[in-house]
N, C-alpha and C. Protein backbone atom coordinates (compact mmCIF):
# COMPACT_ATOMS: atom_id res chain seq x y z
N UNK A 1 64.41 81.71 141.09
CA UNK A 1 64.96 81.60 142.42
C UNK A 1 65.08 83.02 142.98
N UNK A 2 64.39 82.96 144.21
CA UNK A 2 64.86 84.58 144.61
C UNK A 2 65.18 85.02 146.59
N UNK A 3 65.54 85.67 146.86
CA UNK A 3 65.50 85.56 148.35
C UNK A 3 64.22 86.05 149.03
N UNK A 4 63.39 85.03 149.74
CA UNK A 4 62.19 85.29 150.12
C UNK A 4 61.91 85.82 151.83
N UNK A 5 62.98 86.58 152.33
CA UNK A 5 63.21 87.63 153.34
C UNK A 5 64.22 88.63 153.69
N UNK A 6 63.84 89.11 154.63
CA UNK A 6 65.56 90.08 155.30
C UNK A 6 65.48 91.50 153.85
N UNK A 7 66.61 91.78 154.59
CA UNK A 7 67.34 93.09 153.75
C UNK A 7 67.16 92.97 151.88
N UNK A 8 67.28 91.52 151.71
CA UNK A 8 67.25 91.45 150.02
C UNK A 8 65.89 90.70 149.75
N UNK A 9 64.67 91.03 150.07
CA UNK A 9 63.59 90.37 150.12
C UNK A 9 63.17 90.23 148.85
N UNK A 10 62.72 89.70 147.93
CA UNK A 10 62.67 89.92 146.42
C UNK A 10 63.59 89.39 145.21
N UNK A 11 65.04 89.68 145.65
CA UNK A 11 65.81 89.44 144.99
C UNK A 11 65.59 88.85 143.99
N UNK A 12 66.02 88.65 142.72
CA UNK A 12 66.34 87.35 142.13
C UNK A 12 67.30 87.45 141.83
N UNK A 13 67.67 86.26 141.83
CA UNK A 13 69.17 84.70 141.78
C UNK A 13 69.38 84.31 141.14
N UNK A 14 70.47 84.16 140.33
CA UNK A 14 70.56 83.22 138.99
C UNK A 14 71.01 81.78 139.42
N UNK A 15 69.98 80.92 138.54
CA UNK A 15 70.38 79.61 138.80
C UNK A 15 71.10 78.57 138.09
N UNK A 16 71.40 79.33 137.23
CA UNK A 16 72.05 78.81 136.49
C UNK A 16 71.40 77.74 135.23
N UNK A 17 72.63 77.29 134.40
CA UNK A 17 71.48 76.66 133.20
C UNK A 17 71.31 75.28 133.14
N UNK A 18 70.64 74.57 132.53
CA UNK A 18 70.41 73.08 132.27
C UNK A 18 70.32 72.52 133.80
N UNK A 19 70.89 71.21 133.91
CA UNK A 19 70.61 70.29 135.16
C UNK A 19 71.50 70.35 135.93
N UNK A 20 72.53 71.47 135.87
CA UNK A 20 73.72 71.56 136.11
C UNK A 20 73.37 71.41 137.98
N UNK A 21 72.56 71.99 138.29
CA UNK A 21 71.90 72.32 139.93
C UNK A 21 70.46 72.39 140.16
N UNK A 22 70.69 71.72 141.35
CA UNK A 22 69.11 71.61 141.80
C UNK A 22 69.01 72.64 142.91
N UNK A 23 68.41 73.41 142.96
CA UNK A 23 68.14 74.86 143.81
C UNK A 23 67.00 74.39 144.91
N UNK A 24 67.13 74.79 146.02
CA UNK A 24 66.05 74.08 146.62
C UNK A 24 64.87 74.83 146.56
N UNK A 25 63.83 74.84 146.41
CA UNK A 25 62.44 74.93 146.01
C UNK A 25 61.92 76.32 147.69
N UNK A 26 61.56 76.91 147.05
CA UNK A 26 60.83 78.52 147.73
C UNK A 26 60.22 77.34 149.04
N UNK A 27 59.03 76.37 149.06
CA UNK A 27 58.51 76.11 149.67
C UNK A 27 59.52 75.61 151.01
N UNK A 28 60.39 74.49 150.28
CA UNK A 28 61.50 74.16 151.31
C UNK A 28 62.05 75.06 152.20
N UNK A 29 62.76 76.16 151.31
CA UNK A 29 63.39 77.07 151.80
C UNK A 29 62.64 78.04 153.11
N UNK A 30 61.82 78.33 152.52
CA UNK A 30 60.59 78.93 153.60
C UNK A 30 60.60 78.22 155.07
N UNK A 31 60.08 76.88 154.78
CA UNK A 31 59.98 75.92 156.27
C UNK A 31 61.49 75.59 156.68
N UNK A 32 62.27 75.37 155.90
CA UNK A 32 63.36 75.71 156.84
C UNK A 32 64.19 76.83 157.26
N UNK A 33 63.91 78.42 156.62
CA UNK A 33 64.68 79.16 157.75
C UNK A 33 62.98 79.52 158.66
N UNK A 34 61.88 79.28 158.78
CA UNK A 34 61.33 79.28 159.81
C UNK A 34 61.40 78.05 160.94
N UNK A 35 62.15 77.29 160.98
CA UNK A 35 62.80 76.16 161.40
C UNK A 35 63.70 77.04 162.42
N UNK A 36 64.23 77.21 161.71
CA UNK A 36 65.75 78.31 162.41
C UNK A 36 65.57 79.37 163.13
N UNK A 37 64.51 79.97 162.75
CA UNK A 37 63.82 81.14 163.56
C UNK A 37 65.07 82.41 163.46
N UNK A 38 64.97 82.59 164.52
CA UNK A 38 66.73 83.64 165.15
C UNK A 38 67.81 83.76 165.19
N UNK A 39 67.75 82.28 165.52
CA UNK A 39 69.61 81.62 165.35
C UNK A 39 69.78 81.75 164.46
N UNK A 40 69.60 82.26 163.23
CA UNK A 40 70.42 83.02 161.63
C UNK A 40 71.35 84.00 162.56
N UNK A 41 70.05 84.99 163.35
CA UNK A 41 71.06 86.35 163.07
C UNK A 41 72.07 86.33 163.89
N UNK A 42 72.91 86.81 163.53
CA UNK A 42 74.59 87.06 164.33
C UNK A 42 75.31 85.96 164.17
N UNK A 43 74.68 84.61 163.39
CA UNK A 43 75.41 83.43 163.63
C UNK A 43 76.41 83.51 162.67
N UNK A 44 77.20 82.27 162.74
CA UNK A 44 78.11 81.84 161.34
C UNK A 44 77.39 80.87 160.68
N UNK A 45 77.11 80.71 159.56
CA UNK A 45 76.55 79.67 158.98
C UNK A 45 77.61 79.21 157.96
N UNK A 46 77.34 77.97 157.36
CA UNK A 46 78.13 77.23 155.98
C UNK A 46 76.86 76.88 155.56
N UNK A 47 76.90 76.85 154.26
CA UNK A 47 76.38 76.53 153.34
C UNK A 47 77.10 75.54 152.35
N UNK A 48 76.92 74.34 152.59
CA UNK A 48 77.84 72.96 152.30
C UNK A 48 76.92 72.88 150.74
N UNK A 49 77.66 72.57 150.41
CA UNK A 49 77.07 72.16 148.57
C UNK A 49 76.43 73.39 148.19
N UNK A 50 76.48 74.17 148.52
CA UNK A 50 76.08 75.44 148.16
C UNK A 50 75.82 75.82 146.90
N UNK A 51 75.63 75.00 145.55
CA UNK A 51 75.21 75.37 144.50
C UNK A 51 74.93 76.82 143.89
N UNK A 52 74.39 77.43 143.77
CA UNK A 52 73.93 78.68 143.65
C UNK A 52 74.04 80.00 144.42
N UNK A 53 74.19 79.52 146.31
CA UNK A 53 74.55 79.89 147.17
C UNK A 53 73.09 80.51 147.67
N UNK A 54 71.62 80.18 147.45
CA UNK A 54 70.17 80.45 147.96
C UNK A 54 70.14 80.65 149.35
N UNK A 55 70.89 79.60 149.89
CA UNK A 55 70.93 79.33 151.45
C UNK A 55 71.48 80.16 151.95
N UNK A 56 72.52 80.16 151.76
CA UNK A 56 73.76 80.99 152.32
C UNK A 56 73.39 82.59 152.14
N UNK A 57 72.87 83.26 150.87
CA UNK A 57 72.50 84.05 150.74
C UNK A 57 71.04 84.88 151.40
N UNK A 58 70.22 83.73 151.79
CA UNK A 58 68.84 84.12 152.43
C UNK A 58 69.60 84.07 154.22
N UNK A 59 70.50 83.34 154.26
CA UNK A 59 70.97 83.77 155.75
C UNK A 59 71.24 84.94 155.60
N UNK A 60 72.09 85.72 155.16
CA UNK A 60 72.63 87.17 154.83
C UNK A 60 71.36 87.50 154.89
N UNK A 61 70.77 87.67 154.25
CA UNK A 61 69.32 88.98 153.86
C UNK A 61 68.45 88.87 155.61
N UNK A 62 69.03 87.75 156.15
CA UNK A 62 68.38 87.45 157.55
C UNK A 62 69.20 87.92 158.60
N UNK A 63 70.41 88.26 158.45
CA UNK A 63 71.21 88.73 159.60
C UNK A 63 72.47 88.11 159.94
N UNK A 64 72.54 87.01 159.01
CA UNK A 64 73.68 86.10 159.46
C UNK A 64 75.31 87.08 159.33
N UNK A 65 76.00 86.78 160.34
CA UNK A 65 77.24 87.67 160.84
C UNK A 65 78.40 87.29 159.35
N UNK A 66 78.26 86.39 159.32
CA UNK A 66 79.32 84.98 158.06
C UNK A 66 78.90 84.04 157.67
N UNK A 67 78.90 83.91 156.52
CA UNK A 67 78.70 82.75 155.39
C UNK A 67 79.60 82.08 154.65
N UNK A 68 79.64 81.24 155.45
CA UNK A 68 80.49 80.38 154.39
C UNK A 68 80.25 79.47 153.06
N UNK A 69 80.66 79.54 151.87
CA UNK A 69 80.33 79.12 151.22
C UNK A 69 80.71 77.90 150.33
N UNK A 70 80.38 76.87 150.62
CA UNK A 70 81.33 75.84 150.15
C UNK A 70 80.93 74.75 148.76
N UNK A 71 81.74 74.34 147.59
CA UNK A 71 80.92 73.77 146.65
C UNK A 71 82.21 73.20 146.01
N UNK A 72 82.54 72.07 145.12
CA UNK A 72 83.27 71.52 144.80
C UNK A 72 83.08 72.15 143.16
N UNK A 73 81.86 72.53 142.49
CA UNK A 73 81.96 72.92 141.33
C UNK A 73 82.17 74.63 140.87
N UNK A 74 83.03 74.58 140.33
CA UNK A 74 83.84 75.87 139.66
C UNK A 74 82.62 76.53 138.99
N UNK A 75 81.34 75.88 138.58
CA UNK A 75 79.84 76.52 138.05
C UNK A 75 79.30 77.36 139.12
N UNK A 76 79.56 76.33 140.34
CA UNK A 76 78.78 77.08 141.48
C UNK A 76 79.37 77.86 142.16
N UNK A 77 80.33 77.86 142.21
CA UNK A 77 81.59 78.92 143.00
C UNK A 77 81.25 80.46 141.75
N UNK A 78 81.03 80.46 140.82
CA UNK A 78 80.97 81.45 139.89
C UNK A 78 79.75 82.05 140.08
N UNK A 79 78.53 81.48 140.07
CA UNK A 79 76.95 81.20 140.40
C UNK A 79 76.73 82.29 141.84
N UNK A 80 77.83 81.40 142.61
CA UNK A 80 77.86 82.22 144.24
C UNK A 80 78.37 83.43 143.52
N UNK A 81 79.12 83.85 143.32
CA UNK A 81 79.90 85.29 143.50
C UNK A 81 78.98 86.31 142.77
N UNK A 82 78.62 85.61 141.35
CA UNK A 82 77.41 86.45 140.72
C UNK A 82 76.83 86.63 141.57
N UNK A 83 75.76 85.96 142.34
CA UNK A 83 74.57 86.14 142.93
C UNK A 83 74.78 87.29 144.09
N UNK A 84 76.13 86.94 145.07
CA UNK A 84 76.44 87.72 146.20
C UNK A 84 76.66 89.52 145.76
N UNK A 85 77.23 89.50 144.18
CA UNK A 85 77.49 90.61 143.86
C UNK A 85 75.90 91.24 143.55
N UNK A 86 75.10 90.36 142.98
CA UNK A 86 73.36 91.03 142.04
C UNK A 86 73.29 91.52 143.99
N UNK A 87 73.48 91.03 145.02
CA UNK A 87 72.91 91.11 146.00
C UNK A 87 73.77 92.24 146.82
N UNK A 88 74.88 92.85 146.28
CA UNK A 88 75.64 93.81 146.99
C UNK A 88 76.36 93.36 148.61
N UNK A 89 76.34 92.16 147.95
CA UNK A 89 77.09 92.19 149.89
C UNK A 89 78.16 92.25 150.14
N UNK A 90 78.49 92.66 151.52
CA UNK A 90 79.72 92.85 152.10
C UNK A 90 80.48 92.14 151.73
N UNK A 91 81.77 92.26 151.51
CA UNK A 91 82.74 91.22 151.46
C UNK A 91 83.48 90.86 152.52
N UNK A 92 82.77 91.30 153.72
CA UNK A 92 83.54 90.91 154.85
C UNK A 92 82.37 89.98 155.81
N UNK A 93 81.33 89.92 154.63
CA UNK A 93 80.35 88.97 155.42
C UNK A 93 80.31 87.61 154.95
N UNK A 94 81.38 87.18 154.09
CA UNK A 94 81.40 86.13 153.36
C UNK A 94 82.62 85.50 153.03
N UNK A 95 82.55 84.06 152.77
CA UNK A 95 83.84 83.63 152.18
C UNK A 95 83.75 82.56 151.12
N UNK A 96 84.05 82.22 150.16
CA UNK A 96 83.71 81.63 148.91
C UNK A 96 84.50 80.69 149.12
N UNK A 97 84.29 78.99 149.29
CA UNK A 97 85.60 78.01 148.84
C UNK A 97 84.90 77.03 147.91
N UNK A 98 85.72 76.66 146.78
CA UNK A 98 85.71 75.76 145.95
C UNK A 98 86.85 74.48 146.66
N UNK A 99 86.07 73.83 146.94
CA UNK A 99 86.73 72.09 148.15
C UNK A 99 85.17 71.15 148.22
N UNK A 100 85.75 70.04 148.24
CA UNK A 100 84.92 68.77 148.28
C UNK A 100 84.07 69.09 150.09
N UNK A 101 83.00 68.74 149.64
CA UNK A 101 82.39 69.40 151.09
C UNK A 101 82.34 68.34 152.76
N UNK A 102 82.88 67.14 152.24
CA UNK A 102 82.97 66.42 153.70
C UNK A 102 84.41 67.07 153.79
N UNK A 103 85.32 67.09 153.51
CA UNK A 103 87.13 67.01 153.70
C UNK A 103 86.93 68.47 153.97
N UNK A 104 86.20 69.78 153.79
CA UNK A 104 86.47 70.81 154.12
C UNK A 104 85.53 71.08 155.78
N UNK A 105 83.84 69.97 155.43
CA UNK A 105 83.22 70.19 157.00
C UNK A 105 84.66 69.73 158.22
N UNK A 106 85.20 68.53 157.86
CA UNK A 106 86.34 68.20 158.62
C UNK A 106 87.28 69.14 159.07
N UNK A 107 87.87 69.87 158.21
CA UNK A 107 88.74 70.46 158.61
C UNK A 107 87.89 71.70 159.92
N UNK A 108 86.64 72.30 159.22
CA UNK A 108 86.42 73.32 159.66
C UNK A 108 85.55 72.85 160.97
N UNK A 109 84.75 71.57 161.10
CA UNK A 109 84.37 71.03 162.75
C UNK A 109 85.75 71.08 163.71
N UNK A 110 87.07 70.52 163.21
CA UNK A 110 88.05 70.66 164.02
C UNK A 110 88.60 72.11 164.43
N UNK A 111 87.94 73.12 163.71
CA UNK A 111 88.77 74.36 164.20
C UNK A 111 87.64 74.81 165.68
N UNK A 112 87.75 76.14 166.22
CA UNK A 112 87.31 76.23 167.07
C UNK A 112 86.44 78.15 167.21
N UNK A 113 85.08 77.63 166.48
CA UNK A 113 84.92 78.77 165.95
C UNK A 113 84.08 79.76 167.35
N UNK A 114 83.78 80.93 167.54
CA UNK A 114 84.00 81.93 168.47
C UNK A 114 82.21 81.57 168.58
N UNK A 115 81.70 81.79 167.36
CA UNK A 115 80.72 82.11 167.39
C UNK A 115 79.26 80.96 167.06
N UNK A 116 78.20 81.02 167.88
CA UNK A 116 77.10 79.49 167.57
C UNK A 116 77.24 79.61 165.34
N UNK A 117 77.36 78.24 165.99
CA UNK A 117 77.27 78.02 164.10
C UNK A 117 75.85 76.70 163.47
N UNK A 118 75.64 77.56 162.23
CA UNK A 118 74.83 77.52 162.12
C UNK A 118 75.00 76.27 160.54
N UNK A 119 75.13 75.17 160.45
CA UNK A 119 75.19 73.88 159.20
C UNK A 119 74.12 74.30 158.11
N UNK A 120 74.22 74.13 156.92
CA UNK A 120 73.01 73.84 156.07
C UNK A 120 73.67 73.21 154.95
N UNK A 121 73.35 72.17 154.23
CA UNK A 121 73.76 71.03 153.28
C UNK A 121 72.85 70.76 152.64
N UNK A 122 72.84 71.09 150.89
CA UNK A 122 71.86 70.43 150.19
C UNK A 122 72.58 69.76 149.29
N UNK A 123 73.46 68.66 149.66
CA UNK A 123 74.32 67.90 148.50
C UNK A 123 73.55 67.49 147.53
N UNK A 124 74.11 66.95 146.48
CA UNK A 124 73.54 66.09 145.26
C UNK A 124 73.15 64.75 145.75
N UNK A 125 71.32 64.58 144.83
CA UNK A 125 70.56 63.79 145.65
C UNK A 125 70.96 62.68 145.23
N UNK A 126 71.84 62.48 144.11
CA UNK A 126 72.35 60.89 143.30
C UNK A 126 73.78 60.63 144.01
N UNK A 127 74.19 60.94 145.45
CA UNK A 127 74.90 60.33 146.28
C UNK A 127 74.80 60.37 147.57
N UNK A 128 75.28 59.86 148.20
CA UNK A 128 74.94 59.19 149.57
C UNK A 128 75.87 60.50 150.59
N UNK A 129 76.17 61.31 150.14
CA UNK A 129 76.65 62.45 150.70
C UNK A 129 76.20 63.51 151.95
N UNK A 130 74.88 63.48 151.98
CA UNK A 130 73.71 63.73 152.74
C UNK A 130 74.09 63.18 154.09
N UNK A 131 74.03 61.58 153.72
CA UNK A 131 74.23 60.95 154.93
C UNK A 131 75.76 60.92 155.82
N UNK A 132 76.87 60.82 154.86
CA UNK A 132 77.93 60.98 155.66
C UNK A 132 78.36 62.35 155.85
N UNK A 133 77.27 63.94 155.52
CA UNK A 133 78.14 64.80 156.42
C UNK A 133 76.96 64.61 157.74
N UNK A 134 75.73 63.55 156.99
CA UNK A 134 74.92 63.60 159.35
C UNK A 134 75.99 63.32 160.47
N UNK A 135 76.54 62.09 159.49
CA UNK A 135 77.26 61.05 160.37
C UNK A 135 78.80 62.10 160.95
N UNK A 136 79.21 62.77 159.78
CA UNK A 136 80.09 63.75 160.54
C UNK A 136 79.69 65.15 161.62
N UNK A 137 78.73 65.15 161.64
CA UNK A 137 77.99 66.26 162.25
C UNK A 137 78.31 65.73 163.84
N UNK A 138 77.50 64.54 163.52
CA UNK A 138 77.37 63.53 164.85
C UNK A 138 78.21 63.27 165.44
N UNK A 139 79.40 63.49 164.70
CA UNK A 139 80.54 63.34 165.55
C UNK A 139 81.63 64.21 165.73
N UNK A 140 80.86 65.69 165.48
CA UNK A 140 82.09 66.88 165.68
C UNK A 140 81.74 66.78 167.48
N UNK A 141 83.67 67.27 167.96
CA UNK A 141 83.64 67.47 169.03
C UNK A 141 82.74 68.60 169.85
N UNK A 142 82.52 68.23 171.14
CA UNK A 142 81.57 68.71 171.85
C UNK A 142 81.70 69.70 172.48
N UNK A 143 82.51 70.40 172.29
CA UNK A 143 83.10 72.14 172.00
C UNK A 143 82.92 72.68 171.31
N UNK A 144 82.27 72.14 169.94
CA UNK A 144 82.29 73.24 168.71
C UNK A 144 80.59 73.61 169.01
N UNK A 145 81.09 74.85 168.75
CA UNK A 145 78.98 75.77 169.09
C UNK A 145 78.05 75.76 167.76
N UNK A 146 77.61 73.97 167.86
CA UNK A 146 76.52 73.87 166.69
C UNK A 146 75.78 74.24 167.40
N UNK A 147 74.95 75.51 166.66
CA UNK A 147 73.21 75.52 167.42
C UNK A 147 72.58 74.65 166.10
N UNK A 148 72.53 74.45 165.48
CA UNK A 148 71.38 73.61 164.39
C UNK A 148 72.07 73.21 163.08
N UNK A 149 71.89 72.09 162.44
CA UNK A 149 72.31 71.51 161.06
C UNK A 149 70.91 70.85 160.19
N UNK A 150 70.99 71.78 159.63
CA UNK A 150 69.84 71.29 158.46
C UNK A 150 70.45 70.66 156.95
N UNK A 151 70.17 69.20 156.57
CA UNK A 151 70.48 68.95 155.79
C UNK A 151 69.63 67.97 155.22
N UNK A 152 69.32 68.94 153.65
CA UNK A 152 68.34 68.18 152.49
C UNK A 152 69.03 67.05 152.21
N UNK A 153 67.84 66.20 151.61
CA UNK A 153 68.44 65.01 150.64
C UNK A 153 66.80 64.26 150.42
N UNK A 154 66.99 63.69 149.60
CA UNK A 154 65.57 62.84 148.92
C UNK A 154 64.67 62.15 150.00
N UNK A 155 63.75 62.09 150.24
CA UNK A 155 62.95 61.64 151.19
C UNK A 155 62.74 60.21 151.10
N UNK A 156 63.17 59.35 150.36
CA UNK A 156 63.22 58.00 149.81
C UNK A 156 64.70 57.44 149.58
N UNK A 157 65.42 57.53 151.08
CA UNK A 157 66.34 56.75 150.79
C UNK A 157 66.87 55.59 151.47
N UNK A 158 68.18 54.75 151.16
CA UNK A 158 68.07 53.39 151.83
C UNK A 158 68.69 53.46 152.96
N UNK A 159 69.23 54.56 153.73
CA UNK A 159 70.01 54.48 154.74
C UNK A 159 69.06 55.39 156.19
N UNK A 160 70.21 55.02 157.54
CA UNK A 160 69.05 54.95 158.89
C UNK A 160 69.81 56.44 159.47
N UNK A 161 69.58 57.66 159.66
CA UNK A 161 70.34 58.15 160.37
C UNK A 161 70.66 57.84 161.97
N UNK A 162 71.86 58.13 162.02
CA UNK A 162 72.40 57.93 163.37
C UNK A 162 71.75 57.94 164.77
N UNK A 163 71.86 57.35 165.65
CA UNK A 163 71.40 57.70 166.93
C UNK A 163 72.56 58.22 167.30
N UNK A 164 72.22 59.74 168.37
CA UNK A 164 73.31 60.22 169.08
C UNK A 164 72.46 60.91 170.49
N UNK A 165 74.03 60.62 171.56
CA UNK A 165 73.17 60.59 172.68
C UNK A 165 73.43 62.60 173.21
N UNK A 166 73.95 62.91 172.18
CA UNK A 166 74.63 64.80 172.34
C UNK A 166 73.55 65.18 171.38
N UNK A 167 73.10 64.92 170.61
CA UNK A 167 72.30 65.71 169.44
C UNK A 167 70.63 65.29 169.28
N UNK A 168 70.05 66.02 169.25
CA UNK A 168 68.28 65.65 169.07
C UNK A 168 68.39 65.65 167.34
N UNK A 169 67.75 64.55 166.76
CA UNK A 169 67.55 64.55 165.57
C UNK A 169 66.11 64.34 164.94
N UNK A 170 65.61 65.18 164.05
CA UNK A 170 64.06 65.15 163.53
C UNK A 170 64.11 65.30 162.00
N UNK A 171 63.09 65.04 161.65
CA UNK A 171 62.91 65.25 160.11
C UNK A 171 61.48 65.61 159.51
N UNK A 172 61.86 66.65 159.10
CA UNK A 172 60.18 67.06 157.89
C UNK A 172 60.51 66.62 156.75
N UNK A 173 59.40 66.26 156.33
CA UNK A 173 59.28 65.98 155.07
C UNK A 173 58.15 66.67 154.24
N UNK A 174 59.14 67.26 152.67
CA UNK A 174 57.99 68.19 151.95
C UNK A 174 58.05 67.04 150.52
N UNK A 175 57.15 66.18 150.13
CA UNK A 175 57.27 65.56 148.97
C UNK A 175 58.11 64.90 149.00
N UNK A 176 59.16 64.90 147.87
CA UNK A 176 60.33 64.38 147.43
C UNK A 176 61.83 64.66 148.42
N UNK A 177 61.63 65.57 149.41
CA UNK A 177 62.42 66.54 150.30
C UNK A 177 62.24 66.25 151.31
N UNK A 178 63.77 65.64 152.12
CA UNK A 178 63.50 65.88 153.68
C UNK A 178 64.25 66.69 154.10
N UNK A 179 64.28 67.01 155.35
CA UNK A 179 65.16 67.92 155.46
C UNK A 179 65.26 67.01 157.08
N UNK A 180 66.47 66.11 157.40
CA UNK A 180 67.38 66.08 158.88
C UNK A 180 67.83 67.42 159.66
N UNK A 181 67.04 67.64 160.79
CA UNK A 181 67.52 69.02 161.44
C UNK A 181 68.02 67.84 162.91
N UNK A 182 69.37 68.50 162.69
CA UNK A 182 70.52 68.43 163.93
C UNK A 182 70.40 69.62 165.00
N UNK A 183 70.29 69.13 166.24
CA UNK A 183 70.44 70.13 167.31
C UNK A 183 70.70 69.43 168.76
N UNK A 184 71.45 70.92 169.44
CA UNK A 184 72.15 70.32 170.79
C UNK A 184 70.69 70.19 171.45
């Protein structure tokens, strides 16, 4: 795993061992921050299930202002801090939380952040998690400055995403990988 632009171009990432995490794949990663284009730099981003913290970290090497980093496992919260440290970054460009990642998107869609923000979610593909932070996306209030929400999950699954009449919704698909991109 390594960061494949920006300031830390090269990098490598530790991913940690066994099946513990699924890292999303160079190819993915690629088509989606060229997805994103610009809106990285200066933005705020989260990085929801943040495993390893790849995402969150290739925003940084891209310009991103804040990263948030969010993961329910104490592996990956450890994973992140290693990686942010192999990568020297600011500590004022980042914030590390170990919290369940719908109950923390909640709290943090209700606050009222300054700056366009920027979603990315690669939950675990053996739950339906994917789909209820779309469905919460879809329904953060219409004040909060989403410019874009990208969120992986298996390309073969049984549920319909949302129609919404505030948000344009599309999907690529790489193989086994889709990726739902949310935008105003």
């Amino acid at each position: 795993m390594r960061v494949i632009a920006g300031h830390w171009k090269g990098r490598r990432l530790k991913a940690g061992r066994g099946n513990i995490l699924r890292p999303t794949t160079d190819r993915v990663k690629e088509a989606l921050f060229s997805l994103l284009g610009a809106r990285v730099t200066d933005s705020e981003v989260v990085d929801l299930c943040c495993g390893a913290g790849s995402l969150g970290i290739e925003a940084l090497s891209r310009g991103a202002r804040l990263v948030h980093f969010v993961d329910s496992s104490p592996v990956a919260v450890a994973l992140v801090r290693a990686n942010l440290a192999v990568c020297r970054a600011s500590p004022e460009t980042y914030v590390v939380k170990r919290a369940e990642a719908l109950s923390w998107l909640k709290r943090f869609l209700a606050c009222e952040p300054q700056h366009l923000t920027v979603v990315l979610a690669d939950p675990p593909y053996t739950t339906e998690l994917a789909r209820a932070i779309i469905v919460e996306l879809l329904q953060a209030p219409v004040a909060f400055p989403l410019g874009v929400a990208v969120v992986e999950h298996p390309s073969v699954v049984d549920w319909q995403v949302p129609e919404s009449d505030r948000l344009q919704c599309r999907q690529r698909r790489f193989g086994a990988t889709t990726l739902t991109i949310l935008e105003r």
